[in-house]
N, C-alpha and C. Protein backbone atom coordinates (compact mmCIF):
# COMPACT_ATOMS: atom_id res chain seq x y z
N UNK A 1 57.24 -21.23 93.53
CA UNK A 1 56.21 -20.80 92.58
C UNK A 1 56.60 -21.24 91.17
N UNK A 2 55.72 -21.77 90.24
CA UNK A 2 56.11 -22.35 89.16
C UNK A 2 56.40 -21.29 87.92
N UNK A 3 57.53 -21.64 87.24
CA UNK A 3 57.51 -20.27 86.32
C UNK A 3 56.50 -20.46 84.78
N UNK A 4 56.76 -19.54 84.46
CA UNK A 4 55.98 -19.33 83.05
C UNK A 4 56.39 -20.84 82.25
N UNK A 5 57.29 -20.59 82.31
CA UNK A 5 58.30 -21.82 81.13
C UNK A 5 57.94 -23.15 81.50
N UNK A 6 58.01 -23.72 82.87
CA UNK A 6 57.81 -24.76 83.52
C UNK A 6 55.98 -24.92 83.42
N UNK A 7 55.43 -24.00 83.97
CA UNK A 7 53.91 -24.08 82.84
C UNK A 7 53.97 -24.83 81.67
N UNK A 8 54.76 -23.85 80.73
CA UNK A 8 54.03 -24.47 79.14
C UNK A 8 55.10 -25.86 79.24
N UNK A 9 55.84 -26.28 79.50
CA UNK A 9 57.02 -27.44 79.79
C UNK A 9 55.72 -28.49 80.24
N UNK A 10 55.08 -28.15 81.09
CA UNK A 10 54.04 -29.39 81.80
C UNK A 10 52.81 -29.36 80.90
N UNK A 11 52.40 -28.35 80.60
CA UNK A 11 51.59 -28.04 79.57
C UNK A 11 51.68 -29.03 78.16
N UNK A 12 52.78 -28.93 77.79
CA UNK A 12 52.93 -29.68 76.58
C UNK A 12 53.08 -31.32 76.87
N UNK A 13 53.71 -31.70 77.54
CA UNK A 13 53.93 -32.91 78.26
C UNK A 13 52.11 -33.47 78.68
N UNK A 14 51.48 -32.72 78.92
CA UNK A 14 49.98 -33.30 79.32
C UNK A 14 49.03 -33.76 78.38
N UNK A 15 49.43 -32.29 77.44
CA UNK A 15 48.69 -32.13 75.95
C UNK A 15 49.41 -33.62 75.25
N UNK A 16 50.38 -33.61 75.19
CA UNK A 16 51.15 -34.71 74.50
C UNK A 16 50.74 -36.54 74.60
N UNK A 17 50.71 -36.18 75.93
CA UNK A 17 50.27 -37.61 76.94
C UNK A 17 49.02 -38.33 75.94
N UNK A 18 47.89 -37.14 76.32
CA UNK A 18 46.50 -37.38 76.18
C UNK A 18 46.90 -37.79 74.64
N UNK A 19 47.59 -37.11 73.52
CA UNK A 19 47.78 -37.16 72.05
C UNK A 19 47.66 -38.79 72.29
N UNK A 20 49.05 -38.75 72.26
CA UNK A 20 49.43 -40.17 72.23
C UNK A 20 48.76 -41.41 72.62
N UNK A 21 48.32 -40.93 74.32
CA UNK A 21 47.32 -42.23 74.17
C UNK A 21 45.99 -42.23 73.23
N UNK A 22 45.72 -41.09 72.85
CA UNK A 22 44.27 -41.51 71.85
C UNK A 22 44.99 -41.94 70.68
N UNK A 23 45.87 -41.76 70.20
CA UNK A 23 46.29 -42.16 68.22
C UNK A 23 47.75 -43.07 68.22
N UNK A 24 48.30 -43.21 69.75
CA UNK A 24 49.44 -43.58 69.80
C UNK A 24 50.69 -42.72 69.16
N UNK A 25 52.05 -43.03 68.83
CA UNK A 25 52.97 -42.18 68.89
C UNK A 25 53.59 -42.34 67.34
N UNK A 26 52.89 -42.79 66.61
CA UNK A 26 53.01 -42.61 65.25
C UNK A 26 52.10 -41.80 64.30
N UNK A 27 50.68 -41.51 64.38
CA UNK A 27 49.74 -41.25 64.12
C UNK A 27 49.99 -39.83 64.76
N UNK A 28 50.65 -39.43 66.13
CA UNK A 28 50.62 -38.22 66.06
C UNK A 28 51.91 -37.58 65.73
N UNK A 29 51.37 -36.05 65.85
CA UNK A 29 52.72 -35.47 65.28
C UNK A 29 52.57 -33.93 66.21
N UNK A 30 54.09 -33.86 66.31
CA UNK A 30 53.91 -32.39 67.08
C UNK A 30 52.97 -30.84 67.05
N UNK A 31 52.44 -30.93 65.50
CA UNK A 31 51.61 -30.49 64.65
C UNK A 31 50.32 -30.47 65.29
N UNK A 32 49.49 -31.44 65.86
CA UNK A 32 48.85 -31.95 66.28
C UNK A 32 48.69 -32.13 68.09
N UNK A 33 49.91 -32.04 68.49
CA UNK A 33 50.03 -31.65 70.33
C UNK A 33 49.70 -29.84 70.11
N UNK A 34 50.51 -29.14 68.91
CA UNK A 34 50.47 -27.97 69.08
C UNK A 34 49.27 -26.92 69.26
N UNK A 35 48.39 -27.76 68.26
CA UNK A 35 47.20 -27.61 67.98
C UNK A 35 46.02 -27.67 68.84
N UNK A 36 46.74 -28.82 69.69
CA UNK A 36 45.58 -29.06 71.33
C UNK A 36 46.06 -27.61 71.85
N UNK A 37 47.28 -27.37 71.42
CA UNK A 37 47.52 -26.33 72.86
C UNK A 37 47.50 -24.89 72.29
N UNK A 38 46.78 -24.97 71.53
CA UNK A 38 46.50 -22.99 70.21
C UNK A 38 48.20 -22.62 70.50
N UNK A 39 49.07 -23.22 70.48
CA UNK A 39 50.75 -22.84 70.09
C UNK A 39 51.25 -23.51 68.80
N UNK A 40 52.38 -22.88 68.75
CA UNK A 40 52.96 -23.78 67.51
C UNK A 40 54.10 -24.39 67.52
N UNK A 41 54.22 -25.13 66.35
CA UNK A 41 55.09 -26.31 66.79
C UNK A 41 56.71 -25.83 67.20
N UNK A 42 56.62 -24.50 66.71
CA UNK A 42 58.68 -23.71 67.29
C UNK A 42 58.36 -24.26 68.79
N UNK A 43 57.06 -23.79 69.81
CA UNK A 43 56.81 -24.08 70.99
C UNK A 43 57.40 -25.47 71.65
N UNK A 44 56.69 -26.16 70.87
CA UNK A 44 57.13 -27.62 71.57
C UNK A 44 58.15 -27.68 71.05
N UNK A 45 58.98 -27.51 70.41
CA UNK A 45 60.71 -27.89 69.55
C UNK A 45 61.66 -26.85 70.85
N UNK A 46 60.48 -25.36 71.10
CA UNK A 46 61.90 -25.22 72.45
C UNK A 46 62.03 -25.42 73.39
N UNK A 47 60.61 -26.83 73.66
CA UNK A 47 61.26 -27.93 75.19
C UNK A 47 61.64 -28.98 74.88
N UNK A 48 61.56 -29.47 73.94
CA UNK A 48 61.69 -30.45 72.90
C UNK A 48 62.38 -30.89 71.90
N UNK A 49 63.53 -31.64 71.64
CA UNK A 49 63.92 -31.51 70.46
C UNK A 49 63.40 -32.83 69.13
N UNK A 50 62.65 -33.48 69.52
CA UNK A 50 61.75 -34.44 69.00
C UNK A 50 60.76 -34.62 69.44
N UNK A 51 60.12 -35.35 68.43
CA UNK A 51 58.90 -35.85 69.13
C UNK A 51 59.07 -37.20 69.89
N UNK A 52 60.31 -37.87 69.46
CA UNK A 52 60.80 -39.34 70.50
C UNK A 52 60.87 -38.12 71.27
N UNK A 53 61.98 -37.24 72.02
CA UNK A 53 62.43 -36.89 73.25
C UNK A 53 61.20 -37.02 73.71
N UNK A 54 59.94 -35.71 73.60
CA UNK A 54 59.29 -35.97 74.14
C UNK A 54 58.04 -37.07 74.64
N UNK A 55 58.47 -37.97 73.67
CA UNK A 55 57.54 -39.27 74.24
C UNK A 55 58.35 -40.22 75.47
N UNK A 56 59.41 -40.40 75.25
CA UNK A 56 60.62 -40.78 75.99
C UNK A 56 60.45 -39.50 77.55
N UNK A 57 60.29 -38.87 77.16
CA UNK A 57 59.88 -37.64 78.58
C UNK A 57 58.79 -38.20 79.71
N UNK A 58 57.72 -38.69 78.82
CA UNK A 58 56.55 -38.95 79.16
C UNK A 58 56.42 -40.36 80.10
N UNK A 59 57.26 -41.11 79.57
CA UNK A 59 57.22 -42.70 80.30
C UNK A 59 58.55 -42.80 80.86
N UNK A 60 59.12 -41.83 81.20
CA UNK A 60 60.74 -41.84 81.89
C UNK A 60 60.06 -42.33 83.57
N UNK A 61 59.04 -41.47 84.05
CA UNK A 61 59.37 -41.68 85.36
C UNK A 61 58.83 -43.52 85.51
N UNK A 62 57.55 -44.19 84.65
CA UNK A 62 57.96 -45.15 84.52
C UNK A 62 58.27 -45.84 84.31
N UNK A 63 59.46 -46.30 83.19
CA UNK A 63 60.60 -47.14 83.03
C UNK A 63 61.79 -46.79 84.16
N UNK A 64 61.54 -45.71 85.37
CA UNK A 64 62.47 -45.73 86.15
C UNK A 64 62.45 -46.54 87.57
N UNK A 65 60.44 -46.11 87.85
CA UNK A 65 60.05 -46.97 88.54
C UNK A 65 60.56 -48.76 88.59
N UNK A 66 59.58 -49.23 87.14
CA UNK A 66 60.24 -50.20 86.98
C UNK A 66 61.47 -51.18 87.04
N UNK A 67 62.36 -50.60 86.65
CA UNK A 67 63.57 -50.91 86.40
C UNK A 67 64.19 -51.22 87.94
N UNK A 68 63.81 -49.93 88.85
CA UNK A 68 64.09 -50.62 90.34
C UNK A 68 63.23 -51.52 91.04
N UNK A 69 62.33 -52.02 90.54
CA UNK A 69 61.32 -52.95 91.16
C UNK A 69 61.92 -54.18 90.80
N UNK A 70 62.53 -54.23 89.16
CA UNK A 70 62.90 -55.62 88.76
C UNK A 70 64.51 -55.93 88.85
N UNK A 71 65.13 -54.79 89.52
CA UNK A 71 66.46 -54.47 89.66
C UNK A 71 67.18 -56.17 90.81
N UNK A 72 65.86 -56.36 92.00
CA UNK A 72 66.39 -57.19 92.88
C UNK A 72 66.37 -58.99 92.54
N UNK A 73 66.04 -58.65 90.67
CA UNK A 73 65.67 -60.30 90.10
C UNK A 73 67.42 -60.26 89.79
N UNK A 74 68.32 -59.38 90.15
CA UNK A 74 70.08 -60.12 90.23
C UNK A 74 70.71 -60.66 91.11
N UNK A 75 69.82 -60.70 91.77
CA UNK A 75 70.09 -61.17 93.33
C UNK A 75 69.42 -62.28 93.24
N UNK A 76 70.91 -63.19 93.34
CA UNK A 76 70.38 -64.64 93.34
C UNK A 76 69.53 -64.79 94.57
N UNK A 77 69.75 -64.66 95.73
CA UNK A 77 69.14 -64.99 96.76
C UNK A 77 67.56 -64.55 96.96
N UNK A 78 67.33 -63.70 96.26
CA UNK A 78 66.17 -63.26 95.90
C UNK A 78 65.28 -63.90 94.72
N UNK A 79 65.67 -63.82 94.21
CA UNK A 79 65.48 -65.09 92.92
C UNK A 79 65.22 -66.60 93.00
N UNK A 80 65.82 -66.84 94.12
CA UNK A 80 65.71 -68.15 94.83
C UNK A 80 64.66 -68.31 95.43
N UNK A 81 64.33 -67.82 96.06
CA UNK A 81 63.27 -66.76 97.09
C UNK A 81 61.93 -67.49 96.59
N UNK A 82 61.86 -66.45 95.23
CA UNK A 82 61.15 -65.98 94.37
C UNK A 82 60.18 -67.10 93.61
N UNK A 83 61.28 -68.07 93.58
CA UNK A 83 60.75 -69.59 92.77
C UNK A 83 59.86 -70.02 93.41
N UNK A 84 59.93 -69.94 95.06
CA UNK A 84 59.17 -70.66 95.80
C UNK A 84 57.89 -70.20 96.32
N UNK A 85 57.27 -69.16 95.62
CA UNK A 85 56.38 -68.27 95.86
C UNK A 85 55.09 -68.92 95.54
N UNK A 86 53.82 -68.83 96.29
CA UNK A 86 52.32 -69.24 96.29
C UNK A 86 51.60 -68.11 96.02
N UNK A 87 50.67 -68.41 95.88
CA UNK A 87 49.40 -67.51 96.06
C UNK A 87 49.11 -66.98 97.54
N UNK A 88 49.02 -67.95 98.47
CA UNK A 88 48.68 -67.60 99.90
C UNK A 88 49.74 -66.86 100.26
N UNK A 89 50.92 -66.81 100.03
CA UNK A 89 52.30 -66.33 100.34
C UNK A 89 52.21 -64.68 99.86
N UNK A 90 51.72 -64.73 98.87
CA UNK A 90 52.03 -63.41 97.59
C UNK A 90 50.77 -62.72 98.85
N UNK A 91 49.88 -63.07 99.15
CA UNK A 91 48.37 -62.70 99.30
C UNK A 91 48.42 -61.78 100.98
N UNK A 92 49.12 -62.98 101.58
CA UNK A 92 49.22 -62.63 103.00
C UNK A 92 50.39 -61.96 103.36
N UNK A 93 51.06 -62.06 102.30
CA UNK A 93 52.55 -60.87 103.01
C UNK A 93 52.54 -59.48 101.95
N UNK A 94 51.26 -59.64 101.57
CA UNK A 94 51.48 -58.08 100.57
C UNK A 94 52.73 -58.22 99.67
N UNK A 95 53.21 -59.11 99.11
CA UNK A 95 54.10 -59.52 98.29
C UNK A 95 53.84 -59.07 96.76
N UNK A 96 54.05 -57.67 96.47
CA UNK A 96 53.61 -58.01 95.23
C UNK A 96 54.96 -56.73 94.40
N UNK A 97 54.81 -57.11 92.82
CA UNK A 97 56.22 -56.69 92.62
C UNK A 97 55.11 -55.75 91.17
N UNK A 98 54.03 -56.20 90.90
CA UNK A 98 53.77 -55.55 89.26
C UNK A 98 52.76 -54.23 89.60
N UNK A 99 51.64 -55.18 90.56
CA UNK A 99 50.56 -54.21 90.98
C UNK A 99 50.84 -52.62 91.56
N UNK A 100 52.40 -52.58 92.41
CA UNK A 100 52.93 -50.77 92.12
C UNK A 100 52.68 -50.03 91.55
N UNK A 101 53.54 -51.27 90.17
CA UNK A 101 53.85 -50.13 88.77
C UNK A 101 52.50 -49.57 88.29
N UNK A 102 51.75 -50.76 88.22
CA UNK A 102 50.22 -50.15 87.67
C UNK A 102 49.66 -49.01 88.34
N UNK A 103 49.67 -49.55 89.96
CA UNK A 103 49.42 -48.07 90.35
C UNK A 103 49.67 -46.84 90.03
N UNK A 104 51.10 -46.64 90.17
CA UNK A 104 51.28 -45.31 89.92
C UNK A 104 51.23 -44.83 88.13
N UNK A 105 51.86 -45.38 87.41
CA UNK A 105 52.18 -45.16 85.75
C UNK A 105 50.86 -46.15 85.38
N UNK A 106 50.51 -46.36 85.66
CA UNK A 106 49.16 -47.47 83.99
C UNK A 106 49.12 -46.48 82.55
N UNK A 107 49.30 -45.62 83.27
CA UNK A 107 49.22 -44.67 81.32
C UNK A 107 50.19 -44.77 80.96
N UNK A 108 51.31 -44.02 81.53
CA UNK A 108 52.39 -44.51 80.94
C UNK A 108 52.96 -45.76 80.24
N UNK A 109 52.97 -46.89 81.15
CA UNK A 109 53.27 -47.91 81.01
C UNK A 109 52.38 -48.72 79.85
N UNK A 110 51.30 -48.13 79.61
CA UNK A 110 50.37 -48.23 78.36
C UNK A 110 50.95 -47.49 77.33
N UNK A 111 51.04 -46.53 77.21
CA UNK A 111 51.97 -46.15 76.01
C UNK A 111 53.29 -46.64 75.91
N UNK A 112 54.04 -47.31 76.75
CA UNK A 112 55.19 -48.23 76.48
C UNK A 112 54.82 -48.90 75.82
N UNK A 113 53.58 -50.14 76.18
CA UNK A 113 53.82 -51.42 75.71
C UNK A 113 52.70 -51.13 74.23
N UNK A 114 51.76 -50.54 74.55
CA UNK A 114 50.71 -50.64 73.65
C UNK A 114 50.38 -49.36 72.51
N UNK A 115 51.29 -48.42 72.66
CA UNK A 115 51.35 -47.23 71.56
C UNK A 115 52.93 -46.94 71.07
N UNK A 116 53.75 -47.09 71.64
CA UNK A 116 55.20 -46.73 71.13
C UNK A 116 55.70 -46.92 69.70
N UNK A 117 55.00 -47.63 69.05
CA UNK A 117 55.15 -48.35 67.40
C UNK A 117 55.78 -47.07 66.53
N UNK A 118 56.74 -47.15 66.40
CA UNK A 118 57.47 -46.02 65.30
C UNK A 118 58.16 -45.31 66.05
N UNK A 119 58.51 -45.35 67.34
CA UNK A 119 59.16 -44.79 68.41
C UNK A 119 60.59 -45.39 68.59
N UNK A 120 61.79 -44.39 69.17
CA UNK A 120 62.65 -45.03 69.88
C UNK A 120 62.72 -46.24 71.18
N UNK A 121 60.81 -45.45 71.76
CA UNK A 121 60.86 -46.48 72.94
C UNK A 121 60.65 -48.08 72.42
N UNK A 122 60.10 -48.16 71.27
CA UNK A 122 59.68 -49.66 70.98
C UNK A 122 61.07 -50.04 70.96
N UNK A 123 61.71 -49.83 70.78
CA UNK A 123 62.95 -50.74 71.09
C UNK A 123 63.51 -51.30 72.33
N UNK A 124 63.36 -50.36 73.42
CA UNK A 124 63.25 -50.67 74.67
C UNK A 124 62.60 -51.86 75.27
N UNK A 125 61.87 -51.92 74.92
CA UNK A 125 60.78 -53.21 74.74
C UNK A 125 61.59 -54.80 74.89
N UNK A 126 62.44 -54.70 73.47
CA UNK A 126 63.21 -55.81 73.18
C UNK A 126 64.64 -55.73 74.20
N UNK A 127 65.16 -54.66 74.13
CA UNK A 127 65.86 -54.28 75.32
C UNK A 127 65.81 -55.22 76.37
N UNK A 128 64.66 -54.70 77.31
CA UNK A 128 64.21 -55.36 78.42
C UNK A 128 64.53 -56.74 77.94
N UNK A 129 63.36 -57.41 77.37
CA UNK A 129 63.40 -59.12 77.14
C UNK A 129 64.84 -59.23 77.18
N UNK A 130 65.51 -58.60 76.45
CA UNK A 130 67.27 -59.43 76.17
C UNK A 130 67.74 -58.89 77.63
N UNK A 131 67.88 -57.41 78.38
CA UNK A 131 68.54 -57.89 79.29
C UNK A 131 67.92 -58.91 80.79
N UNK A 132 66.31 -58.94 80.43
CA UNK A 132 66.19 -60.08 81.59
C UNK A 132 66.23 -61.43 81.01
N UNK A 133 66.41 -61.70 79.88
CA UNK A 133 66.75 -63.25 79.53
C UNK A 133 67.99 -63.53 79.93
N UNK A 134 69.03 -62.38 79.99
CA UNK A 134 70.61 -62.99 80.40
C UNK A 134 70.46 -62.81 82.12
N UNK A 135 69.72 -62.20 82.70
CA UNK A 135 69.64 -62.03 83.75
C UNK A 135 69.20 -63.52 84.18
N UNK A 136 68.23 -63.96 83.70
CA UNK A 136 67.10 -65.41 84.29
C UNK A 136 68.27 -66.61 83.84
N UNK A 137 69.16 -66.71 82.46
CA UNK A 137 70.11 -67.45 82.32
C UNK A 137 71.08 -67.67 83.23
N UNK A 138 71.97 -66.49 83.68
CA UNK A 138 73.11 -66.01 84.82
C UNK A 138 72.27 -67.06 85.94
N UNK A 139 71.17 -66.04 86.36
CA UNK A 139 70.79 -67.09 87.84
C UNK A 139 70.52 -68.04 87.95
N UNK A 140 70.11 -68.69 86.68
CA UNK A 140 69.74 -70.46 86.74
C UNK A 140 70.89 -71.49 86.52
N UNK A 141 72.00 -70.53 85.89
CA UNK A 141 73.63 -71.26 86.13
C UNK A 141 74.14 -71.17 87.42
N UNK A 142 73.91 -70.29 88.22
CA UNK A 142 74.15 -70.19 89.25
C UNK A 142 73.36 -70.62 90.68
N UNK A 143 72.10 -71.12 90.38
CA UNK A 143 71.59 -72.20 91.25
C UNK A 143 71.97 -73.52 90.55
N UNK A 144 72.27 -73.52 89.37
CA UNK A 144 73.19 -74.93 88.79
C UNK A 144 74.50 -75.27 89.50
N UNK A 145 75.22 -74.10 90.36
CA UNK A 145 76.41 -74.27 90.61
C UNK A 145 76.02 -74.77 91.95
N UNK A 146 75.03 -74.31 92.80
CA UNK A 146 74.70 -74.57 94.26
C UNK A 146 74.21 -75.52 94.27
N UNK A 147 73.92 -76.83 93.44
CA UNK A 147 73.70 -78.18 93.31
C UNK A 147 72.03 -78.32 93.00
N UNK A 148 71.48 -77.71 92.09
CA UNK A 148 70.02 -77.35 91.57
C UNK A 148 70.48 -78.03 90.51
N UNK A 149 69.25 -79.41 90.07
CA UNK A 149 69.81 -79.97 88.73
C UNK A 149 68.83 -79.69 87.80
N UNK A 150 69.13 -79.45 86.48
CA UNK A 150 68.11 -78.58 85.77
C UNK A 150 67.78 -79.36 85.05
N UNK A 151 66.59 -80.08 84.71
CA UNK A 151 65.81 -81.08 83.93
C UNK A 151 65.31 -80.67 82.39
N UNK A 152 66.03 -79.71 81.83
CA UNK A 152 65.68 -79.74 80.56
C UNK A 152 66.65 -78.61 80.10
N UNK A 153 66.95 -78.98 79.27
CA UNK A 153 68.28 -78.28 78.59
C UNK A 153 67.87 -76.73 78.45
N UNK A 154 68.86 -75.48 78.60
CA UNK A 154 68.26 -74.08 78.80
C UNK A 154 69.82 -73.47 77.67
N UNK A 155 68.93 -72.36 76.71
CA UNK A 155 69.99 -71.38 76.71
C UNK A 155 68.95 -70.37 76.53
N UNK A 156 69.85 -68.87 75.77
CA UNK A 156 69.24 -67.88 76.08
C UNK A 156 67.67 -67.73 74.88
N UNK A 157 67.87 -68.08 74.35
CA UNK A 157 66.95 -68.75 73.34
C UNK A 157 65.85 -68.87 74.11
N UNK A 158 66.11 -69.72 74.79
CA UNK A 158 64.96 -70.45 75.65
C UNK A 158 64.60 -69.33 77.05
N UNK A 159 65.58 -68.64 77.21
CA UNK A 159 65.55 -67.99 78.50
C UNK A 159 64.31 -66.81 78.45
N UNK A 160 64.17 -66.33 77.15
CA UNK A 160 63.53 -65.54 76.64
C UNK A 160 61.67 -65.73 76.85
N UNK A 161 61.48 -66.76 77.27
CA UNK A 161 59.94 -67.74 77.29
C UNK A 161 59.55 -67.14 78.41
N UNK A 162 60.52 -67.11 79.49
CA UNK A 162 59.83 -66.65 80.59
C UNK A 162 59.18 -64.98 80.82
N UNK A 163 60.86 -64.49 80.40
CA UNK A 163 60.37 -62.81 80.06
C UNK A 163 59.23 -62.85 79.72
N UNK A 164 59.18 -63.12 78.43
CA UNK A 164 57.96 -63.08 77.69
C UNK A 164 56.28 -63.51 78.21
N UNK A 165 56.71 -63.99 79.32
CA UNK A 165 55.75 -64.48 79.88
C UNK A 165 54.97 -63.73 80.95
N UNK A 166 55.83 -63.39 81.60
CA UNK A 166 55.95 -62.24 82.59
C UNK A 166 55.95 -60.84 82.02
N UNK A 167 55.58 -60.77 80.95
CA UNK A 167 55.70 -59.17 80.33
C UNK A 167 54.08 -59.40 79.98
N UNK A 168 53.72 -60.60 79.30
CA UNK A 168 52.42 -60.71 79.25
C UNK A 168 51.23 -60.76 80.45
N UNK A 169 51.92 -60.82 81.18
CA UNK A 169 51.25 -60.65 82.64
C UNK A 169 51.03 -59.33 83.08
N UNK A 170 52.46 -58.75 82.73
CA UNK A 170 52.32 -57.48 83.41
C UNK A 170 51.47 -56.47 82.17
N UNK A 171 51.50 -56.87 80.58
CA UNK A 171 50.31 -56.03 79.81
C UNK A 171 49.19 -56.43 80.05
N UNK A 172 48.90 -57.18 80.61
CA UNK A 172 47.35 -58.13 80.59
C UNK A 172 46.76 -56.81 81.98
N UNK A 173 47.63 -56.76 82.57
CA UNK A 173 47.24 -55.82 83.74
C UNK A 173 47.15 -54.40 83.67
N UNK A 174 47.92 -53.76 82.51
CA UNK A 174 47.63 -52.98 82.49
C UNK A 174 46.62 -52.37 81.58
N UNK A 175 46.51 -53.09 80.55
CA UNK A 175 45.58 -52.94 80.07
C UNK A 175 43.83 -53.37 80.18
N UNK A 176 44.01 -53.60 81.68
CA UNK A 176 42.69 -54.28 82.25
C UNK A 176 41.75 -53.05 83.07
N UNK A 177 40.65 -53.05 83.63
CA UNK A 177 40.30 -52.02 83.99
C UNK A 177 39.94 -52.02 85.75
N UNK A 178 40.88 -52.79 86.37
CA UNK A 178 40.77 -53.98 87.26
C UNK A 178 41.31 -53.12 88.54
N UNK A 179 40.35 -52.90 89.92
CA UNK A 179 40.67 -52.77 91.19
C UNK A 179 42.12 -52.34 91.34
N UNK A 180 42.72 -51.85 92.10
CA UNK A 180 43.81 -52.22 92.84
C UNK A 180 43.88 -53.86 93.96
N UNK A 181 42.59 -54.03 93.76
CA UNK A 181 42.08 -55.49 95.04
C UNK A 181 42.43 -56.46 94.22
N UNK A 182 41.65 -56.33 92.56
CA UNK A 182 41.88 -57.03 91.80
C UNK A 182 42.45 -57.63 91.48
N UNK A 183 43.71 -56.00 91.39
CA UNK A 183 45.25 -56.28 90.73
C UNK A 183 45.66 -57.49 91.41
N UNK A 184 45.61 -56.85 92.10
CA UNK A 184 46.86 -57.88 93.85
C UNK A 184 45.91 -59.22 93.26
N UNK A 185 44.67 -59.38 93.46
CA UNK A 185 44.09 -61.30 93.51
C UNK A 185 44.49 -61.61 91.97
N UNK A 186 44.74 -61.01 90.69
CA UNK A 186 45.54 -61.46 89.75
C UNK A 186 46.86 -61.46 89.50
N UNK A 187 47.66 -60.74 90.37
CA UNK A 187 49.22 -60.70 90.22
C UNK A 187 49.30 -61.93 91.11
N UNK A 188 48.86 -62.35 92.43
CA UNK A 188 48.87 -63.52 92.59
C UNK A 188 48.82 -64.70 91.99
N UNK A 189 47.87 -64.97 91.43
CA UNK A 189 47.07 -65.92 90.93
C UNK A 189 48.49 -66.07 89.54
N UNK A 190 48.29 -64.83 88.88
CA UNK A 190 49.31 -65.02 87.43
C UNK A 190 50.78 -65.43 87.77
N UNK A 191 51.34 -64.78 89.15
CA UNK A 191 52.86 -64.97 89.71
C UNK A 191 52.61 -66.47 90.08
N UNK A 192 52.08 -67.18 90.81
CA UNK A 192 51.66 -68.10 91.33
C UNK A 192 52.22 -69.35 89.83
N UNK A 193 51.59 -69.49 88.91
CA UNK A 193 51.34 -69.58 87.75
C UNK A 193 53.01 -69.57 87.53
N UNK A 194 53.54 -68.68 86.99
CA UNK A 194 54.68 -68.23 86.44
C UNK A 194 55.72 -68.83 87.26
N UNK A 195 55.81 -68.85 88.56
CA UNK A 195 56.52 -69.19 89.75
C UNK A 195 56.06 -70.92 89.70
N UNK A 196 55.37 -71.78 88.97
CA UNK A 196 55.46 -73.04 88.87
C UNK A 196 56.16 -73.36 87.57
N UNK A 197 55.78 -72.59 86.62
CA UNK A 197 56.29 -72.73 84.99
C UNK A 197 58.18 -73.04 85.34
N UNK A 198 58.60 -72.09 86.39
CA UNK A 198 59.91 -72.22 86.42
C UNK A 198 60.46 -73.58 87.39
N UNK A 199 59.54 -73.59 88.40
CA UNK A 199 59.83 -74.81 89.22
C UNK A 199 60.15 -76.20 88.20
N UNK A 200 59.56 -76.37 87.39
CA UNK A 200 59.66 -77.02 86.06
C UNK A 200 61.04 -77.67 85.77
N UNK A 201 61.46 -76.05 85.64
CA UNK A 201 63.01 -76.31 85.02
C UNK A 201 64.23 -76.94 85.76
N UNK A 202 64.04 -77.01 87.08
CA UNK A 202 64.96 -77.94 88.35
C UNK A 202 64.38 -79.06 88.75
């Protein structure tokens, strides 16, 4: 049975959600969650000790999701895999790595990429890019070592193009208003795409 505390705990966390996505996470202020919820702001400060904590509360479960979805791009062998990927391939084996996340978090994951501005999480952001640019560097030295010859000079500089590329894929989606059928015939179509950009580079 849920207690009193764990109530207003989810309570504020909901009220908060909705804040944020209408004004984003600068524009609001705890002042203003308190106010959705006729409490005051001592309220949210005693589940809360910021207003980052609690925005960081809000998109935890997905940056956790995430993080294990993109966890198996260290695995070279997977990665390898990965290069060689189609559309018909992605389509017919239910292959898909972004369309999840949308499923379950799209709000969340919308206030990551598209409201966080003045937040601790916007940093996260850059985070990511830097640790999957050393990630995409590591594995492309290391299909360099398995006799893959790489046709255009790479450092991390450069490694950064792809992230970036693939992050734009994955906001383009979430901020779209698009099927789950959809998703899948554009995570194809965009992976498809992305998965030649790299063929490129060997």
């Amino acid at each position: 049975m849920q207690t009193q505390k764990e109530f207003i705990r989810e309570q504020i966390l909901r009220v908060a959600k909705a804040e944020f996505y209408k004004k984003g996470f600068r524009k609001t202020s705890v002042r203003d969650i308190a106010t959705q919820m006729n409490a005051t702001t001592g309220t949210i400060y005693t589940y809360f000790k910021s207003k980052d904590d609690l925005f960081l509360e809000i998109i935890a479960p997905a940056v956790l999701f995430a993080k294990e979805r993109f966890k198996k791009v260290k695995n070279i062998e997977v990665f390898e895999h990965d290069l060689k990927l189609d559309y018909n391939f992605i389509r017919e084996k239910n292959y898909y790595l972004i369309t999840p996340m949308i499923e379950h978090f799209r709000d969340e994951l919308y206030l990551l990429f598209f409201k966080s501005s003045g937040s601790v999480a916007e940093n996260m952001i850059e985070q990511i890019i830097h640790d999957k640019s050393i990630q995409y560097y590591e594995n492309t030295l290391l299909l360099k070592e398995k006799g893959l010859a790489i046709n255009i000079p790479i450092d991390m500089k450069f490694m950064r193009l792809p992230v970036l590329l693939l992050l734009d894929i994955v906001k383009e989606m979430i901020k779209s208003e698009m099927s789950v059928e959809e998703l899948h015939n554009y995570e194809a179509r965009a992976y498809t795409l992305f998965c030649c950009a790299w063929r490129s580079i060997f």
